[in-house]
Protein backbone atom coordinates (compact mmCIF):
# COMPACT_ATOMS: atom_id res chain seq x y z
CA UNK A 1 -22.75 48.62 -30.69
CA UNK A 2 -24.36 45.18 -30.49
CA UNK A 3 -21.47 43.29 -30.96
CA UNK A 4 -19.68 45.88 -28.40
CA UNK A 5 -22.79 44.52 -25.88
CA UNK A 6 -22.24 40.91 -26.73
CA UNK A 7 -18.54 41.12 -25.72
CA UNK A 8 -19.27 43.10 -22.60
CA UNK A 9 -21.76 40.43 -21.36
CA UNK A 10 -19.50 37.62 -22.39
CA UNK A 11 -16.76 39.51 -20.10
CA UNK A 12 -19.28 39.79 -17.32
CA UNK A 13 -20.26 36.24 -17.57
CA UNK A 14 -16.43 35.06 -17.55
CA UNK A 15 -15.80 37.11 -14.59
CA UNK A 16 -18.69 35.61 -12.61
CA UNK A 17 -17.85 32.33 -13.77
CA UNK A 18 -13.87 33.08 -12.55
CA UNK A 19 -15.51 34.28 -9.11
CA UNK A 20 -17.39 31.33 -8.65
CA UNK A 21 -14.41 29.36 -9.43
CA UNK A 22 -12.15 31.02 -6.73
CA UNK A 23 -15.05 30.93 -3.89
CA UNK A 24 -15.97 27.10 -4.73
CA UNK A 25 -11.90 26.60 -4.03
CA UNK A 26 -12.05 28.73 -1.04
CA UNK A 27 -15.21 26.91 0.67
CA UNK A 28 -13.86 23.41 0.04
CA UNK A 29 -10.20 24.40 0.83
CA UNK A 30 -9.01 23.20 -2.62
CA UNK A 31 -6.25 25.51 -3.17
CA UNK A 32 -3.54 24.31 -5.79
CA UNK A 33 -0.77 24.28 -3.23
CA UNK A 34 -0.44 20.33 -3.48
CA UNK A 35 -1.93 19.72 -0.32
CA UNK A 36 -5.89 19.76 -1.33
CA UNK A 37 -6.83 20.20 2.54
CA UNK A 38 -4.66 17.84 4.12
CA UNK A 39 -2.77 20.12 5.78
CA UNK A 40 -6.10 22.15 7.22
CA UNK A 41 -5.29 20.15 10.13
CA UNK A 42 -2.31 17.44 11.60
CA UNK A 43 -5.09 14.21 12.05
CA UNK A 44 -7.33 12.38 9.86
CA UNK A 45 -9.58 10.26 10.96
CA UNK A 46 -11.26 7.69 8.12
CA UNK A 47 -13.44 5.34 8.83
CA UNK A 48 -14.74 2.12 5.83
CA UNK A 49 -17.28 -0.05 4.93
CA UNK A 50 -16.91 -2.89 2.00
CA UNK A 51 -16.34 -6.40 0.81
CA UNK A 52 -13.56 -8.30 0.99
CA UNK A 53 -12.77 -11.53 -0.89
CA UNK A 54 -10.04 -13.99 0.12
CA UNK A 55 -9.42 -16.15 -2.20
CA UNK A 56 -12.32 -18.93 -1.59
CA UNK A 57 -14.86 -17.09 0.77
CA UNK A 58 -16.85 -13.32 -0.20
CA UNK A 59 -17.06 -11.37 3.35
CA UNK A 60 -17.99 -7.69 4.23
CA UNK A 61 -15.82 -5.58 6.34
CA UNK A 62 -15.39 -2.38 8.54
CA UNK A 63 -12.13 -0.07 9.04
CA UNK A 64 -10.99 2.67 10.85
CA UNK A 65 -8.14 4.53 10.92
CA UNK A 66 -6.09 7.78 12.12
CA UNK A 67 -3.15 9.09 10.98
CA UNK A 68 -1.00 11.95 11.84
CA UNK A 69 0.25 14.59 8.98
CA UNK A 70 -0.89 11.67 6.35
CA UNK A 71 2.16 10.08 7.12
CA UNK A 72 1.97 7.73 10.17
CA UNK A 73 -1.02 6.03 11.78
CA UNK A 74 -2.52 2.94 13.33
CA UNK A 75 -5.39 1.30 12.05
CA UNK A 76 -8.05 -1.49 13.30
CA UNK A 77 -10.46 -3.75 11.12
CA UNK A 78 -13.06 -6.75 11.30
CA UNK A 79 -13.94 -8.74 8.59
CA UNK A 80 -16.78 -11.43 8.78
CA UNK A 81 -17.80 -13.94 6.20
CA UNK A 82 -21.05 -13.75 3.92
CA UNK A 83 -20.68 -17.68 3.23
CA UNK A 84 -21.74 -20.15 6.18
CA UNK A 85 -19.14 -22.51 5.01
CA UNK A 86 -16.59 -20.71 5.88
CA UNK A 87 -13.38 -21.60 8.33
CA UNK A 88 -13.81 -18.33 10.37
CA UNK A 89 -16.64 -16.21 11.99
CA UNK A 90 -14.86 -13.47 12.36
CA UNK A 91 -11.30 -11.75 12.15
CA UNK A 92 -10.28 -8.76 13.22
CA UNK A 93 -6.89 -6.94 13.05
CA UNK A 94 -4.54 -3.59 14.71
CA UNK A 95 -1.66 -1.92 13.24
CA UNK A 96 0.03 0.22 12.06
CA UNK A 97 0.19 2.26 9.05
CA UNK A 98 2.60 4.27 6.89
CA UNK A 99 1.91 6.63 4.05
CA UNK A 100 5.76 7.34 2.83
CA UNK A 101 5.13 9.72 -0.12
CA UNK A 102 2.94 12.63 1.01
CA UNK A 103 5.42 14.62 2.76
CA UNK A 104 8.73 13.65 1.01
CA UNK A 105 6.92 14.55 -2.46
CA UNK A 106 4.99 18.01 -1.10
CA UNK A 107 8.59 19.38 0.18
CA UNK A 108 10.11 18.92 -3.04
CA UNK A 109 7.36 20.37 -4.89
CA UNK A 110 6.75 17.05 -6.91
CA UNK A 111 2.46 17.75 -6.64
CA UNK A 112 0.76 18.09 -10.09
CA UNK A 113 -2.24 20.51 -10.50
CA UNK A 114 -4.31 17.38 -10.58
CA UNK A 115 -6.07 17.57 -7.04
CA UNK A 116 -7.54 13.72 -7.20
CA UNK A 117 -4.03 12.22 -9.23
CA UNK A 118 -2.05 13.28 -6.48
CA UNK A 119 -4.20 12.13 -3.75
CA UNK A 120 -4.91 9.11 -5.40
CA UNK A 121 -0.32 9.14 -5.78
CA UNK A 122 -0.53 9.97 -1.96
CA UNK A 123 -2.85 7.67 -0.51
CA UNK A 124 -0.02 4.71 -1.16
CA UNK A 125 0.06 3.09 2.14
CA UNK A 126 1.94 -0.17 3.93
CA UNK A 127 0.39 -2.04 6.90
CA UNK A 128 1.90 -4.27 9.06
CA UNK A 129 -0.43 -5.57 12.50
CA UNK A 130 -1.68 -8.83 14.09
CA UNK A 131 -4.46 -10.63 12.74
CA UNK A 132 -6.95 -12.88 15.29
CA UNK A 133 -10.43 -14.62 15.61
CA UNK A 134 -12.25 -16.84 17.28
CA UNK A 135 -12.08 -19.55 15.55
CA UNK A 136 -10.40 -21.24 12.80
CA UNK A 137 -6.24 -20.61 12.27
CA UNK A 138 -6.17 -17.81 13.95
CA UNK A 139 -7.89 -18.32 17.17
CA UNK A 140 -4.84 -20.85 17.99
CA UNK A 141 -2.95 -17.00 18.84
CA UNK A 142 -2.83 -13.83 16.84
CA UNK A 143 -1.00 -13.87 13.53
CA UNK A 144 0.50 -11.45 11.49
CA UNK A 145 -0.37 -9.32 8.28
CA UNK A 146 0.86 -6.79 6.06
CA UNK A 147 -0.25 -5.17 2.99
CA UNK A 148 -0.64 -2.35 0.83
CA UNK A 149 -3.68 -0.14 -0.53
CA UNK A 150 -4.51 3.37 -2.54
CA UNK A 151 -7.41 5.58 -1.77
CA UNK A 152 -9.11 7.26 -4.95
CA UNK A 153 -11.16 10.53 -4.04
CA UNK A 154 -14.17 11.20 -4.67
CA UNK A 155 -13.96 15.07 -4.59
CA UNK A 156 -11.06 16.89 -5.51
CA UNK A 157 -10.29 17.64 -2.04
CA UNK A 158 -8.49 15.39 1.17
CA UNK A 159 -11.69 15.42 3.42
CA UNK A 160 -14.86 13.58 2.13
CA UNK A 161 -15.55 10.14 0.44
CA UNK A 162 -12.64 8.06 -0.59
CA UNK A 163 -12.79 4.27 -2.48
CA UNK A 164 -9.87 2.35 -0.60
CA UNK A 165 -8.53 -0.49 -2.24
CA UNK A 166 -5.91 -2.62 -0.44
CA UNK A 167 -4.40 -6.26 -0.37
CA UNK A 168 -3.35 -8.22 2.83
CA UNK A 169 -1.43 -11.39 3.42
CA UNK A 170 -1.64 -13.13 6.50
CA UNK A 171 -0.01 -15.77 8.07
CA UNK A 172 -1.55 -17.50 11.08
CA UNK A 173 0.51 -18.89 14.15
CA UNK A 174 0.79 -21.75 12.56
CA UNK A 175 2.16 -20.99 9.15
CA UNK A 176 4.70 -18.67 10.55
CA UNK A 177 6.49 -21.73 12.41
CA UNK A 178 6.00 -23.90 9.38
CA UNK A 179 6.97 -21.83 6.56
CA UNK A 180 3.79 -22.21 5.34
CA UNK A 181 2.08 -19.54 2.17
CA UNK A 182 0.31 -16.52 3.71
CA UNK A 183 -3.60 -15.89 3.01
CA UNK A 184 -4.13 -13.31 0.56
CA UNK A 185 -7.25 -11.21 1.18
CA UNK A 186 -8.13 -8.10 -1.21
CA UNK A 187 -10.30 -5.37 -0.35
CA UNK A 188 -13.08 -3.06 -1.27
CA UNK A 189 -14.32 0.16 0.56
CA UNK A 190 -15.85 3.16 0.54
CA UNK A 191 -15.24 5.34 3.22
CA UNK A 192 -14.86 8.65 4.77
CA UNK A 193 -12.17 11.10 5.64
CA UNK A 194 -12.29 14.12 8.00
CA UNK A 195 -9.12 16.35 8.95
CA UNK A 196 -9.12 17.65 12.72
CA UNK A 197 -6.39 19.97 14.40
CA UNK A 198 -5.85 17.76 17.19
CA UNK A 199 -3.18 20.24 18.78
CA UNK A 200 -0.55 17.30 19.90
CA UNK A 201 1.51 20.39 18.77
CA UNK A 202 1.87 23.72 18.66
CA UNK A 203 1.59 23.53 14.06
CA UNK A 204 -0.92 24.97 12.00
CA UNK A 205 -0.17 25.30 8.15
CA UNK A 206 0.19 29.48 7.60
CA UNK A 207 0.82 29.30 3.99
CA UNK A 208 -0.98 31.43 1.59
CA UNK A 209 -3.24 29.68 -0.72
């Protein structure tokens, strides 16, 4: 009878355990369907705060972006210098950003189980914009960057904090008409995410979680 007992409150406790489970998913919209909340709404809005380092100078920086069905977005930044010595004050930049993989791989039904792994697989993004300042190389006009970055999650879910790590290389006005090397800047920032139904158009995701 008493090991009968035991087993019947070990069942209990596994089924309020598996409960718990299933409404934790529910609240934070975590359902293993590969999209971990990104597709709660069509916009995401993420906005960063963080260092950035190019090469010869420490700096901090700010970043915002929005992008539409994790693809396709723009994105605007400003970076300014810790060090005094420094050839700029400040530069900031506009673009555009791509996020090729989301869609292509959710379609095909290439998403793990791993919620953060395959946000982190996701979050793979290319930038291309125009770079300018107010002094220094890039006050002479605005120049041109590109780069790449990853987001890791903090939460196993799309909206909340993300660490974004990205590199950039820049060429001012100048070095574009002499062939000269780009600047390489690498970043550091922790940000945060929110998804938004913006209804641009008539889509809502109707699956069944």
């Amino acid at each position: 009878t008493s090991s009968s007992n035991g087993e019947s409150r070990l069942m209990n406790r596994l089924h309020a355990l598996c409960c718990f489970s299933v409404c934790f998913s529910a609240s934070t919209g975590c359902f293993a369907d590969g999209a971990w909340g990104r597709l709660k709404g069509d916009l995401a809005i993420q906005g960063d705060l963080g260092m950035v380092y190019d090469g010869s100078h420490p700096g901090v920086m700010g970043a915002v972006a929005i992008r539409y069905l994790q693809s396709a977005g723009a994105y605007a930044t400003w970076m300014m210098p810790v060090s005094k010595d420094a050839d700029f004050e400040r530069i900031g930049s506009v673009g555009v950003e791509l996020r090729p993989l989301f869609l292509p791989r959710l379609l095909k039904d290439w998403q793990g189980t791993s919620p953060r792994l395959n946000l982190w697989i996701d979050s793979f993004s290319i930038r291309m914009g125009t770079a300018f300042a107010h002094q220094g190389p890039y006050a002479q006009g605005p120049g041109f960057e590109t780069g790449v970055g990853m987001g890791i999650p903090i939460l196993p879910q799309a909206q909340g904090p993300w660490i974004g790590l990205s590199g950039l290389w820049r060429w001012s006005q100048d070095a574009m008409h002499t062939r000269q090397n780009s600047d390489f800047v690498c970043t550091m920032t922790l940000g945060w995410q929110t998804i938004l139904y913006s209804g641009l158009v008539d889509w809502k995701d109707t699956r069944t979680p």
